[in-house]
N, C-alpha and C. Protein backbone atom coordinates (compact mmCIF):
# COMPACT_ATOMS: atom_id res chain seq x y z
N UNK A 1 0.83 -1.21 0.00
CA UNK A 1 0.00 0.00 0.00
C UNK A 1 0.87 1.26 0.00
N UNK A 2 2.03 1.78 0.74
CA UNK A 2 2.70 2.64 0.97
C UNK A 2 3.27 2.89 -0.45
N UNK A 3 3.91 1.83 -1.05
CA UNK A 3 4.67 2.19 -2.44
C UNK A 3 3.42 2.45 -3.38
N UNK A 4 2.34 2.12 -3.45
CA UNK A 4 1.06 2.23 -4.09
C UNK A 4 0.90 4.05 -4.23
N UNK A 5 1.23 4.45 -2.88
CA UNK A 5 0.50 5.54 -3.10
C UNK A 5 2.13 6.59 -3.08
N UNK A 6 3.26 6.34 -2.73
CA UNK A 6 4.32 6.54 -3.05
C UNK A 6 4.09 6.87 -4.72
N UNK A 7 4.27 5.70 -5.59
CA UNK A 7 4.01 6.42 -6.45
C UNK A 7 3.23 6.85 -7.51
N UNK A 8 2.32 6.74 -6.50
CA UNK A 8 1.02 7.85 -6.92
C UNK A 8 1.46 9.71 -6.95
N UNK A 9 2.01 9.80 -5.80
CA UNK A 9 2.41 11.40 -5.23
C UNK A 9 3.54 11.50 -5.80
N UNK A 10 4.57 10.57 -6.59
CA UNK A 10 6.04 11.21 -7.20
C UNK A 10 5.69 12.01 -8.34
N UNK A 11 5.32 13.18 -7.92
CA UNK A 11 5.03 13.97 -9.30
C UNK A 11 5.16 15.41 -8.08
N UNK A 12 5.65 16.88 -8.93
CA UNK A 12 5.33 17.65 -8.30
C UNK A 12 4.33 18.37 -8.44
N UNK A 13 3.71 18.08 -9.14
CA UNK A 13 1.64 18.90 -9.13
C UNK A 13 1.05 18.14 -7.85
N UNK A 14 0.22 18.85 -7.02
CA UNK A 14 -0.54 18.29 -6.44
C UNK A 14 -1.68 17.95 -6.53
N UNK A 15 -1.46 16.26 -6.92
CA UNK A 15 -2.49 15.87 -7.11
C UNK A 15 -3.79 15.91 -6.90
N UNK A 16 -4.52 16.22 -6.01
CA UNK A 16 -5.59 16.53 -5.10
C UNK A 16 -6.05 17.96 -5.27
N UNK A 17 -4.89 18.76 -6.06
CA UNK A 17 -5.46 20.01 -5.81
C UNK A 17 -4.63 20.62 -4.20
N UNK A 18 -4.58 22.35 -4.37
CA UNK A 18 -4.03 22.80 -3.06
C UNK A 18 -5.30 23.33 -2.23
N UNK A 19 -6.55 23.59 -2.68
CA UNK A 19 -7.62 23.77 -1.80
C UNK A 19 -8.06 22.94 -0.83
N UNK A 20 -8.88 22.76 0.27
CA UNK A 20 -9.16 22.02 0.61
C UNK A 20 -10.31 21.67 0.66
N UNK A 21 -10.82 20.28 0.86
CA UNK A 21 -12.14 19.76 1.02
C UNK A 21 -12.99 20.45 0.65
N UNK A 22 -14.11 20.47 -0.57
CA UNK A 22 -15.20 21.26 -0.12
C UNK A 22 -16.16 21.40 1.43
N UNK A 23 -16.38 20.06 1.74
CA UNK A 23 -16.93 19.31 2.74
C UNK A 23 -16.38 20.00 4.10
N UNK A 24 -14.99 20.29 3.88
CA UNK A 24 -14.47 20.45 5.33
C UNK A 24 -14.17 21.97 5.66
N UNK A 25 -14.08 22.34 4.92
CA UNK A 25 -14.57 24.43 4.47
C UNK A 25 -15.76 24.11 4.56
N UNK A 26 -16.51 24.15 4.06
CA UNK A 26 -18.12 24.37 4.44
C UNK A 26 -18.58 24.38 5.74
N UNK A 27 -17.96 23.47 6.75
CA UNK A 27 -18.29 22.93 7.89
C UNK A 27 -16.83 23.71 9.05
N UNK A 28 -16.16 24.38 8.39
CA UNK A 28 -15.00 25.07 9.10
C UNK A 28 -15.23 25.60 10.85
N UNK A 29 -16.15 26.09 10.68
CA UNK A 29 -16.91 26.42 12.13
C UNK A 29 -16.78 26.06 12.91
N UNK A 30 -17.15 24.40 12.76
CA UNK A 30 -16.82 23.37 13.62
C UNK A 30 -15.51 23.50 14.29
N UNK A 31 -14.54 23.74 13.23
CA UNK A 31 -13.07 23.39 13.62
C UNK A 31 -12.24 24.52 14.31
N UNK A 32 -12.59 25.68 13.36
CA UNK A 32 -11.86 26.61 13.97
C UNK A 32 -11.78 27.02 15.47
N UNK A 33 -12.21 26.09 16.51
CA UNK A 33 -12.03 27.16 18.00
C UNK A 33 -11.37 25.48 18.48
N UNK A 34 -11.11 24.60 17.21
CA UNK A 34 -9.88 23.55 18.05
C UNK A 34 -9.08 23.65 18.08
N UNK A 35 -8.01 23.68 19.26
CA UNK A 35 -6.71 23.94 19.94
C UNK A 35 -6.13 22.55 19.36
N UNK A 36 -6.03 21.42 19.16
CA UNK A 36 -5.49 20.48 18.42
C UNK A 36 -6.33 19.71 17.32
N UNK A 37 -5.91 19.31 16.25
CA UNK A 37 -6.18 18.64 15.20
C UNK A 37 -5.60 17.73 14.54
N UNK A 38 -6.26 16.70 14.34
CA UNK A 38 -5.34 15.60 13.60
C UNK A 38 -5.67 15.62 12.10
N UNK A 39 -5.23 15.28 10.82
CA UNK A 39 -5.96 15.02 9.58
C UNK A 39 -5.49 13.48 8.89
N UNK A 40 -6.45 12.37 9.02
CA UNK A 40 -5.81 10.62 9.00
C UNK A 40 -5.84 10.84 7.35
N UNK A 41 -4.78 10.36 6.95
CA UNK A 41 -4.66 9.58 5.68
C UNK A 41 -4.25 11.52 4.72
N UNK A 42 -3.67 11.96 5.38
CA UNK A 42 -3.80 13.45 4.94
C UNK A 42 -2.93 13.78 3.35
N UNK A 43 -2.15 12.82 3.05
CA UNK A 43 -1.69 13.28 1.61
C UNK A 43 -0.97 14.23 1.83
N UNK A 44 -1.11 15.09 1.01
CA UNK A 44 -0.29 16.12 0.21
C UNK A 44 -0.39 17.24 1.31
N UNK A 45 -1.38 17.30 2.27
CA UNK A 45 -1.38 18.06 3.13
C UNK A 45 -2.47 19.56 2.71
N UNK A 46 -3.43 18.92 2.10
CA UNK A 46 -3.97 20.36 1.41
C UNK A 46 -5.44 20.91 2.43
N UNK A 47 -5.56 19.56 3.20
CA UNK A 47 -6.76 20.31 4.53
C UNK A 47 -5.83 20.74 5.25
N UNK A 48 -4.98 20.08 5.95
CA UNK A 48 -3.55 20.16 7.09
C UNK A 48 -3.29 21.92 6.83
N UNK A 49 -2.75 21.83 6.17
CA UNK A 49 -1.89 23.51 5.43
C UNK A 49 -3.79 24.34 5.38
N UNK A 50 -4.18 24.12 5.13
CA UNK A 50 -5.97 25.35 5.45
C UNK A 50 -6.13 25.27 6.67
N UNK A 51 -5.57 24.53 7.62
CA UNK A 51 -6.49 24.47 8.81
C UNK A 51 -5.55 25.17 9.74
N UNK A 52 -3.84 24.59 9.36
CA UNK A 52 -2.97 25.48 10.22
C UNK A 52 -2.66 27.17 9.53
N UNK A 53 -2.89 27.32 8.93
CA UNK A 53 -3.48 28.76 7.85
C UNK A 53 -4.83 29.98 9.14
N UNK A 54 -5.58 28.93 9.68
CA UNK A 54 -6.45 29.41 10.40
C UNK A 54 -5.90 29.72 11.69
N UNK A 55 -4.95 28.69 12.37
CA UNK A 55 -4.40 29.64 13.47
C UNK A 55 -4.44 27.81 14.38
N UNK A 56 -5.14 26.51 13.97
CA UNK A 56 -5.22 25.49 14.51
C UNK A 56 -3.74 24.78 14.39
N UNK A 57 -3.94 24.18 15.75
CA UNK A 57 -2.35 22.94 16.05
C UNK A 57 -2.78 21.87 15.58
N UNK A 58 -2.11 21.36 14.18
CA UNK A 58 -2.44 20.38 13.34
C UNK A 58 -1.29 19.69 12.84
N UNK A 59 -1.58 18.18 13.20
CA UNK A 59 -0.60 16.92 12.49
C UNK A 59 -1.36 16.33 11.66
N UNK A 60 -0.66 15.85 10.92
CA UNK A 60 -1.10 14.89 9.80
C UNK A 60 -0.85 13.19 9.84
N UNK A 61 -1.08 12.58 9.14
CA UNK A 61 -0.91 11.01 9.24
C UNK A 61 -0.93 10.76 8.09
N UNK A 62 -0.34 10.02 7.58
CA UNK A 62 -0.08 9.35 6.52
C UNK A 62 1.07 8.30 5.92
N UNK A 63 0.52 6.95 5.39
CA UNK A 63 1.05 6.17 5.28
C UNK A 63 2.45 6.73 3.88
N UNK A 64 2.09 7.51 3.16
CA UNK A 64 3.37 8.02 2.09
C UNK A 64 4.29 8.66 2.67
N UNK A 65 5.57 8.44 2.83
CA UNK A 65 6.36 9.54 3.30
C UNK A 65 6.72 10.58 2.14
N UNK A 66 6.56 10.63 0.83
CA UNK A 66 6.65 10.78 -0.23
C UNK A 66 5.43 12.00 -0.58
N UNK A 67 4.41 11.99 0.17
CA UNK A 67 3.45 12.65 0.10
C UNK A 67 3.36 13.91 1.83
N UNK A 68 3.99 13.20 2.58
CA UNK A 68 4.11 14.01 3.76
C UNK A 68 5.71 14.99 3.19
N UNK A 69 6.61 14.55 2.47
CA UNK A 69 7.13 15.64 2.51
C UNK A 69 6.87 16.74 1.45
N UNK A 70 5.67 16.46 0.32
CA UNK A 70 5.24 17.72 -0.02
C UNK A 70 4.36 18.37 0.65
N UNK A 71 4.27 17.50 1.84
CA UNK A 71 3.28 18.41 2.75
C UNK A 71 4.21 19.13 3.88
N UNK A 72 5.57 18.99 3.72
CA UNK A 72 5.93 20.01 4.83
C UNK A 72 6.51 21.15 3.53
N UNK A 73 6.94 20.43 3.06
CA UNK A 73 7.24 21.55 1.60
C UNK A 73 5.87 22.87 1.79
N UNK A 74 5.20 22.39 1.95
CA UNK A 74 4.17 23.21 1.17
C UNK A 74 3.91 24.30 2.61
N UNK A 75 3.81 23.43 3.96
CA UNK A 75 3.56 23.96 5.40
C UNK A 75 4.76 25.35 5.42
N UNK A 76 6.05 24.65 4.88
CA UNK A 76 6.92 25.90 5.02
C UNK A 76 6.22 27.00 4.23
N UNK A 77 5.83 26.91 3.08
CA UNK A 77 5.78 27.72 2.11
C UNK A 77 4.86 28.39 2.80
N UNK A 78 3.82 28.36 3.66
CA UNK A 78 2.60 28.81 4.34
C UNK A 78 3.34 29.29 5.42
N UNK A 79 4.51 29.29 5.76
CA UNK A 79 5.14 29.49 7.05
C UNK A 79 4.07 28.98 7.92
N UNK A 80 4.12 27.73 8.31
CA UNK A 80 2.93 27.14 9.34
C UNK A 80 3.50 25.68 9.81
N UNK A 81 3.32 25.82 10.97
CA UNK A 81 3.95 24.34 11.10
C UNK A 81 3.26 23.09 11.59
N UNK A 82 3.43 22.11 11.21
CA UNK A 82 2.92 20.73 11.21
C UNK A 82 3.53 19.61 11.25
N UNK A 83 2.85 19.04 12.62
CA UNK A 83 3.70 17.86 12.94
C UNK A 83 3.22 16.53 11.79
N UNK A 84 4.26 15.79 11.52
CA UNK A 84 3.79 14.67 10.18
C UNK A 84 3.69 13.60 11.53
N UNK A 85 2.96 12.29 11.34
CA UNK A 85 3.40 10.78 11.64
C UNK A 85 3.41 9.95 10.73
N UNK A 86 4.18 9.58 9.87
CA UNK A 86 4.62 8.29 8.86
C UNK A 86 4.37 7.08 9.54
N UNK A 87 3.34 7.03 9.29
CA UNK A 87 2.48 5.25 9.80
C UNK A 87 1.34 5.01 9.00
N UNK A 88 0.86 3.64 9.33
CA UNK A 88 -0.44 3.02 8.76
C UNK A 88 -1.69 3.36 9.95
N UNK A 89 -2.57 3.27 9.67
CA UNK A 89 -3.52 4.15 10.57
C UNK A 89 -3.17 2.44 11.70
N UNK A 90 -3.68 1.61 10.83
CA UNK A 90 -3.56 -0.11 12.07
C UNK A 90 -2.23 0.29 12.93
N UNK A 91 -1.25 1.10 13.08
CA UNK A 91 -0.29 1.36 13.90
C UNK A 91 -0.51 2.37 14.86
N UNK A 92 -1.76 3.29 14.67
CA UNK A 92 -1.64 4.61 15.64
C UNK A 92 -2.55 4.09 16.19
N UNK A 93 -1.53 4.37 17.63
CA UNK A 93 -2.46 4.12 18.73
C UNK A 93 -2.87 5.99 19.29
N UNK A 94 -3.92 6.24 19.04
CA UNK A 94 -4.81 7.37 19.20
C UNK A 94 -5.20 7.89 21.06
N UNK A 95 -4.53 9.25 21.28
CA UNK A 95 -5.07 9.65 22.59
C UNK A 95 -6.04 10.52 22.40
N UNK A 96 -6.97 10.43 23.39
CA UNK A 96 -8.00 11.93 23.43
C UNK A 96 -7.85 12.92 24.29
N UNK A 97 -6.95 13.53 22.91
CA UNK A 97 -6.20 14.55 22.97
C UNK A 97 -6.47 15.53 22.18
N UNK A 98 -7.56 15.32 20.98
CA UNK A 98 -7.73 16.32 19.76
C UNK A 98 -9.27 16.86 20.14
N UNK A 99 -9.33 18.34 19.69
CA UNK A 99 -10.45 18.37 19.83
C UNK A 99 -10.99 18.24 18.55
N UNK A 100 -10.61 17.65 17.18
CA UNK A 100 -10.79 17.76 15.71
C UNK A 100 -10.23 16.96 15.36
N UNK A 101 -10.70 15.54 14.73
CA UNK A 101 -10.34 14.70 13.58
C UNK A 101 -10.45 14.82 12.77
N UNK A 102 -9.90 15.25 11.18
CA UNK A 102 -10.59 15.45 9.86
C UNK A 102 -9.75 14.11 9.15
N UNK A 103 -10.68 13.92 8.25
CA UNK A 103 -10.22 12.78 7.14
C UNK A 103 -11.11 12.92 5.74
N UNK A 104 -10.57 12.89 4.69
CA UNK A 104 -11.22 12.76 3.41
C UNK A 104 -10.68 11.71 2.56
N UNK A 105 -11.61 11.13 2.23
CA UNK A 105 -11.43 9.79 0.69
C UNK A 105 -9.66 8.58 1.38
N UNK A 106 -9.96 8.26 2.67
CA UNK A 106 -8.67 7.12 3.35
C UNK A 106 -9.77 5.61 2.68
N UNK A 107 -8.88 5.47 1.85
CA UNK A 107 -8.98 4.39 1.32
C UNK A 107 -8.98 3.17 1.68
N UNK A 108 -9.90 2.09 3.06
CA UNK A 108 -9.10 1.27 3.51
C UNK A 108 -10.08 -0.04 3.14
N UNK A 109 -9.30 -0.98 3.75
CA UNK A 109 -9.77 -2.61 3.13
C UNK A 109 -10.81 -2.48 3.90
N UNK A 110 -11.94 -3.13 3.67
CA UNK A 110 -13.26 -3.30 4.22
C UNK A 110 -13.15 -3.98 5.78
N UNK A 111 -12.38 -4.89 6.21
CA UNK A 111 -12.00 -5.37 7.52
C UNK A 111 -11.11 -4.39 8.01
N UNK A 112 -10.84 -2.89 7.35
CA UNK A 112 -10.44 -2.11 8.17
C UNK A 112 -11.04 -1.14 8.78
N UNK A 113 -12.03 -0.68 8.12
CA UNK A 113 -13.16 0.53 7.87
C UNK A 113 -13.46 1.13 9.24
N UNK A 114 -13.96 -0.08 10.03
CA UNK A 114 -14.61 0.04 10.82
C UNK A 114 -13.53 0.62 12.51
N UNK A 115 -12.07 0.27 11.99
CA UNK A 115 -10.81 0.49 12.98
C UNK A 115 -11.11 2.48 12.68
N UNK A 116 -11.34 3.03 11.42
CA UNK A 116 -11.18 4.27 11.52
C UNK A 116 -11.76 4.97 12.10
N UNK A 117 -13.51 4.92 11.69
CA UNK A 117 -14.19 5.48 13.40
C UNK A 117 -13.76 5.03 14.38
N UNK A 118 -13.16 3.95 14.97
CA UNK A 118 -12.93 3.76 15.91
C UNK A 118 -12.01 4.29 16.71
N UNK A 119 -10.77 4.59 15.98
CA UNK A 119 -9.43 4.86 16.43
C UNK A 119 -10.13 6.63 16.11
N UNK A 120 -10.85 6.99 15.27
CA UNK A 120 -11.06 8.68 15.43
C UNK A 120 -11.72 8.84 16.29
N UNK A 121 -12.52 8.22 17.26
CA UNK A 121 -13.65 9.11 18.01
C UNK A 121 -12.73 8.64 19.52
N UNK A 122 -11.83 7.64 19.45
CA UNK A 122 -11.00 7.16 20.74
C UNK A 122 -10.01 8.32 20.91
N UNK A 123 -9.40 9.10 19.46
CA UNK A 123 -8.17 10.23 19.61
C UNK A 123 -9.31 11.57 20.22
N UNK A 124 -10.49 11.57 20.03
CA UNK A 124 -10.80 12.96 20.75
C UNK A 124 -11.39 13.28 21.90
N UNK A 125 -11.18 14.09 22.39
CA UNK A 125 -11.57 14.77 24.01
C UNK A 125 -13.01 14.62 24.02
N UNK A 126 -13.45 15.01 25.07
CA UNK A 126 -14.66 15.12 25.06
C UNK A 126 -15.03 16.20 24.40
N UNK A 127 -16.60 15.97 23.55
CA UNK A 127 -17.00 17.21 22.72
C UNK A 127 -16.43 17.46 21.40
N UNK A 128 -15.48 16.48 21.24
CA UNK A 128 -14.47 16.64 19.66
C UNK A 128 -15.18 16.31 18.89
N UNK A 129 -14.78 17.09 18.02
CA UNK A 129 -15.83 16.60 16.50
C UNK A 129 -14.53 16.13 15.48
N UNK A 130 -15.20 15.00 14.72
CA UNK A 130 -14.76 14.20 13.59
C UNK A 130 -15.95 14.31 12.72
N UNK A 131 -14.84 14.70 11.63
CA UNK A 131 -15.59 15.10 10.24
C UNK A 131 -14.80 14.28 8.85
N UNK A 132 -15.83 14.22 8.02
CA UNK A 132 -15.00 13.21 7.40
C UNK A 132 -15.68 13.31 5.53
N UNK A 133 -15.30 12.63 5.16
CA UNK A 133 -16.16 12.79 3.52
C UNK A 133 -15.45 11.49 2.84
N UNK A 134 -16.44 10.44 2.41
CA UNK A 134 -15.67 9.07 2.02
C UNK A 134 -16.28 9.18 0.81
N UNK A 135 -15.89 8.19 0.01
CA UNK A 135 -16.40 7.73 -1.46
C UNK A 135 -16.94 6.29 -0.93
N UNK A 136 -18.38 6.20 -1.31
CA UNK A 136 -19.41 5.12 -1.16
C UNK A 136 -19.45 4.15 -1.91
N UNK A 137 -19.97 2.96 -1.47
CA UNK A 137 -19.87 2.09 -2.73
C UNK A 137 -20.53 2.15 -4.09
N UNK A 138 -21.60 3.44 -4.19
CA UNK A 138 -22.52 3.80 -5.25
C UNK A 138 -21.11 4.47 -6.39
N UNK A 139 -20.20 4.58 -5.67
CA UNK A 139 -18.68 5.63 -6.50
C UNK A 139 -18.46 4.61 -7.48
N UNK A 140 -18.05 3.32 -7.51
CA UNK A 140 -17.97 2.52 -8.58
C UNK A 140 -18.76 2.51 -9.56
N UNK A 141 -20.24 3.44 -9.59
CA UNK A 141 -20.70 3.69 -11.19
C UNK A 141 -20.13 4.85 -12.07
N UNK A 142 -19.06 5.75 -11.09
CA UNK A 142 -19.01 6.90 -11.21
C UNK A 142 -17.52 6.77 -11.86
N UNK A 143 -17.15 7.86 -12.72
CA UNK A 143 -15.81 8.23 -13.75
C UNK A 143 -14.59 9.45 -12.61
N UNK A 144 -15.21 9.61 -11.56
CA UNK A 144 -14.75 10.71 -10.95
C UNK A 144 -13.49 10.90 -10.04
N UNK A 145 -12.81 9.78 -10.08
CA UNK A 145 -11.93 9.22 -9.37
C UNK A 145 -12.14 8.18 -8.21
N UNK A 146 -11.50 8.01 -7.22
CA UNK A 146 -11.59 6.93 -5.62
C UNK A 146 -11.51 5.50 -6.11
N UNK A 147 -11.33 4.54 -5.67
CA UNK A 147 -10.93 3.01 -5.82
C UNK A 147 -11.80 2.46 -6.84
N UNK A 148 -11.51 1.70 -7.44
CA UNK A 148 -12.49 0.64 -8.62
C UNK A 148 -12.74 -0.72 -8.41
N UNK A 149 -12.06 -1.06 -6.78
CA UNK A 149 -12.22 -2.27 -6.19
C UNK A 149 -13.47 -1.81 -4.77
N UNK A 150 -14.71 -2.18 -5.16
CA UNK A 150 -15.93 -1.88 -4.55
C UNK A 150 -15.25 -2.55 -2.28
N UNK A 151 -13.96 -3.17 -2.70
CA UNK A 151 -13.81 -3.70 -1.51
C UNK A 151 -13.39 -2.31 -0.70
N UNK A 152 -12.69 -1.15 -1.93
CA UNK A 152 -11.96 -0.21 -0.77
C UNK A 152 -13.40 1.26 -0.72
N UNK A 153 -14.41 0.98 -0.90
CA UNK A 153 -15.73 1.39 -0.91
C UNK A 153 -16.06 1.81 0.83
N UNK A 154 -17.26 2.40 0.92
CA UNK A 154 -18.07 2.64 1.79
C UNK A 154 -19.40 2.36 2.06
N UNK A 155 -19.71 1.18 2.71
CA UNK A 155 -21.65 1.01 3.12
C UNK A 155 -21.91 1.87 4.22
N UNK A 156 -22.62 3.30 3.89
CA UNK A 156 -23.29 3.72 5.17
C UNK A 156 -24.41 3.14 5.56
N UNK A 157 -24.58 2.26 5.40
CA UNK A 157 -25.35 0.90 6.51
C UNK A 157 -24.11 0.38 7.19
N UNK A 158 -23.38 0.53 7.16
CA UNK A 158 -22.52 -0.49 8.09
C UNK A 158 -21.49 0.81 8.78
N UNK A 159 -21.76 2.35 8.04
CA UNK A 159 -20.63 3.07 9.48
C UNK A 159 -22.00 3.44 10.10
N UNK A 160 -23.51 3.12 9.77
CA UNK A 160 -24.82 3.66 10.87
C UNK A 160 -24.39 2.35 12.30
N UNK A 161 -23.72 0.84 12.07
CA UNK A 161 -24.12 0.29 12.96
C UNK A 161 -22.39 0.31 13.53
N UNK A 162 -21.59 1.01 12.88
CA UNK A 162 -20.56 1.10 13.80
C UNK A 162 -20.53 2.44 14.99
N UNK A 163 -21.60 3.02 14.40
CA UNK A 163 -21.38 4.78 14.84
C UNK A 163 -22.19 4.48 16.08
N UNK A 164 -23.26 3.36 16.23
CA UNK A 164 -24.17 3.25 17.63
C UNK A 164 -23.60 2.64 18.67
N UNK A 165 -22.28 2.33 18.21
CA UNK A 165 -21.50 1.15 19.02
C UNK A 165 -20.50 2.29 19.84
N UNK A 166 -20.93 3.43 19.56
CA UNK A 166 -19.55 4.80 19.94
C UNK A 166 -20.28 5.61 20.57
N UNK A 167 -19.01 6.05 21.81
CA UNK A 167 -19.67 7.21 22.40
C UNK A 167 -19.98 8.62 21.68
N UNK A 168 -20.71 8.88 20.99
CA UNK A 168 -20.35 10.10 19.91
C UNK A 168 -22.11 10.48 19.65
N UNK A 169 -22.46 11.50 19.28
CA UNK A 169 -23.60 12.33 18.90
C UNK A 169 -22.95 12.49 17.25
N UNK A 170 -24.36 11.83 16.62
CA UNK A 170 -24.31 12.12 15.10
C UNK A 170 -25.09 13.03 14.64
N UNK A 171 -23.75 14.24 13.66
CA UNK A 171 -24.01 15.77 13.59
C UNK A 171 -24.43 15.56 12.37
N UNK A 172 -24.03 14.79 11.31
CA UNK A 172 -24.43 14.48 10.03
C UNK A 172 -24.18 13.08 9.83
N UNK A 173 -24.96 12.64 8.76
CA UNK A 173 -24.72 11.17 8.03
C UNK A 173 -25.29 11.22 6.96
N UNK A 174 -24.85 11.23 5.49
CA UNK A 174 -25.64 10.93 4.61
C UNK A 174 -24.77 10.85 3.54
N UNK A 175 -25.62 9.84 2.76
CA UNK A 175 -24.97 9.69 1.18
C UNK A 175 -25.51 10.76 0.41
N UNK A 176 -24.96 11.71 -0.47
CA UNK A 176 -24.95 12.45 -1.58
C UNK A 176 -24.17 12.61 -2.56
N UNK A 177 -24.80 13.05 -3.82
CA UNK A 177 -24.32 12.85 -5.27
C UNK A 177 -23.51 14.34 -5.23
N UNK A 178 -22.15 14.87 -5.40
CA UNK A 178 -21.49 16.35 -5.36
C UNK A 178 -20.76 16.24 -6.17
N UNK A 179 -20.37 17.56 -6.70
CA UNK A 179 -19.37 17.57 -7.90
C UNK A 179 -18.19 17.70 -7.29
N UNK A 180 -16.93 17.18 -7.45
CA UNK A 180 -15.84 17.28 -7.03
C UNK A 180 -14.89 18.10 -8.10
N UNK A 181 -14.17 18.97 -7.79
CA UNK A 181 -12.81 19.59 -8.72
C UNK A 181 -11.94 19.52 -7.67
N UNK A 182 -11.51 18.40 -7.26
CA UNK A 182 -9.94 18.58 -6.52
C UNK A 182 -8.99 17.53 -7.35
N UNK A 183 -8.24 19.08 -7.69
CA UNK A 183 -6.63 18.65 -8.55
C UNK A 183 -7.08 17.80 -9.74
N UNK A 184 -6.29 16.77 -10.21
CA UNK A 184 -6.58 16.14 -11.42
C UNK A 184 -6.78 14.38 -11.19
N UNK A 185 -7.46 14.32 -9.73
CA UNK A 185 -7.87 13.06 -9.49
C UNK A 185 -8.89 13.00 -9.11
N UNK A 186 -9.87 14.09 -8.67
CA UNK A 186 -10.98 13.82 -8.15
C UNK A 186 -12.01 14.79 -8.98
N UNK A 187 -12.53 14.39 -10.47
CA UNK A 187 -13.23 15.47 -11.00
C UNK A 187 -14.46 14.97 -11.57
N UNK A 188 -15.64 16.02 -11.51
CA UNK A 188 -17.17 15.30 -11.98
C UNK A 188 -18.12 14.80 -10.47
N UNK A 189 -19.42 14.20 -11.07
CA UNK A 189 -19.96 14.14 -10.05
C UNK A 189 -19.26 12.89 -9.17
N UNK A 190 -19.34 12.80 -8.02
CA UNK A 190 -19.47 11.77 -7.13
C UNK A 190 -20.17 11.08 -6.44
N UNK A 191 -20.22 9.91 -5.88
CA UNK A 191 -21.11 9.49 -4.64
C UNK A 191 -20.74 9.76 -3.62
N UNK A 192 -20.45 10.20 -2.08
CA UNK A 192 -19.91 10.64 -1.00
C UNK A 192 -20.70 10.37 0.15
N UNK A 193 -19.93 9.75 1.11
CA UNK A 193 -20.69 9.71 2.38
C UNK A 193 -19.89 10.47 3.16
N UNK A 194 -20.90 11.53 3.90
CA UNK A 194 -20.54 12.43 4.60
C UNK A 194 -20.53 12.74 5.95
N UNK A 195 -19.95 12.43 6.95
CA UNK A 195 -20.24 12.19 8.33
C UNK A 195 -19.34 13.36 9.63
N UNK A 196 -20.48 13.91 10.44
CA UNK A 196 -19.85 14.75 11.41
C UNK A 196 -20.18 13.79 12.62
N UNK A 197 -19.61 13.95 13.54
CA UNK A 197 -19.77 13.21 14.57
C UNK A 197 -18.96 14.03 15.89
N UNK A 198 -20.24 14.11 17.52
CA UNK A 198 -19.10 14.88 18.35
C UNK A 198 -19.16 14.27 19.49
N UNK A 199 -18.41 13.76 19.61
CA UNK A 199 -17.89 12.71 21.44
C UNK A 199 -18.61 12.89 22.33
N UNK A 200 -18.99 12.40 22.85
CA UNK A 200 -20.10 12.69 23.92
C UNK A 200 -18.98 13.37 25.08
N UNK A 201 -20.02 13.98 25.87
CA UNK A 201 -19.28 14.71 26.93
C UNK A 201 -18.46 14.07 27.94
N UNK A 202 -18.79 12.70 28.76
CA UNK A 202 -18.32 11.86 29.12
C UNK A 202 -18.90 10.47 28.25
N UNK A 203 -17.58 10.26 28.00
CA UNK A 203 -17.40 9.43 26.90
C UNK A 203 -16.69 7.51 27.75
């Protein structure tokens, strides 16, 4: 997986685009009054670099090291700083410590899926919100980019019965059809499952 997406990112355009998320700008509100932030599976660093832009203490995760260093490349260029962790998410062991998880389009094996809510709503404090934007399994009819193996997909029937199993208040959940323009991998309409979620107070 690491060399997979290694060299995917050996190019210097960023792939993804330097904006961030529509999904996670829209919903910024949320984030901006968090004193720490994590972003899982963060790439190129293009939410990471918007969010520490705002004035938030933000690390990234990601299995590319290849892709984390155009993300400090880019953090300098923002004069902003950001801590990287070069790991597989199955390796981070998560404190609740963040008041903000963000993640967009983490690609994982279907017997993993269910480790990512898990390990995100375990890294935040009480009251943290995790926000997120996946490609659904409806994305395999779609030309718009995200996996073509329906295994690295999303059933929101199956994050509704992981999300009841968590201490967490659900802020959003839903599948919708959105147009994506990020960079030159994610373009046209999509399928997307979209999920806010905020830790219960005592958790």
């Amino acid at each position: 997986m690491q060399a997979f997406w290694n060299e995917k990112f050996q190019t210097p355009q960023m792939i993804y685009g330097e904006t961030p998320n529509a999904f996670i700008k829209e919903h910024v509100d949320l984030l901006v009054h968090a004193k720490r932030c994590i972003c899982l599976g963060e790439g190129e660093g293009r939410n990471a670099v918007y969010l520490a832009d705002l004035g938030l203490n933000v690390e990234a995760l990601d299995a590319s090291d290849v892709a984390l260093a155009k993300l400090r490349k880019r953090a300098k260029e923002h004069y902003v700083a950001i801590k990287t962790r070069h790991t597989l998410l199955e390796y981070w062991q998560p404190e609740p410590i963040y008041d903000a998880v963000v993640c967009t389009y983490l690609d994982l094996a279907k017997n993993e899926q269910m480790m990512l809510f898990e390990k995100a709503v375990a890294a935040l404090a009480p009251e943290g919100i995790f926000i997120a934007e996946l490609f659904s399994e409806s994305q395999i009819h779609f030309n718009s980019g995200g996996p073509k193996n329906a295994l690295l997909l999303y059933d929101i029937n199956a994050i509704i019965a992981w999300i009841k199993r968590l201490p967490c208040k659900v802020l959003k959940l839903s599948q919708e059809i959105v147009m994506l323009n990020e960079g030159t991998q994610h373009v046209g309409r999509a399928s997307v499952i979209r999920i806010i979620l905020k830790k219960n107070l005592t958790a």
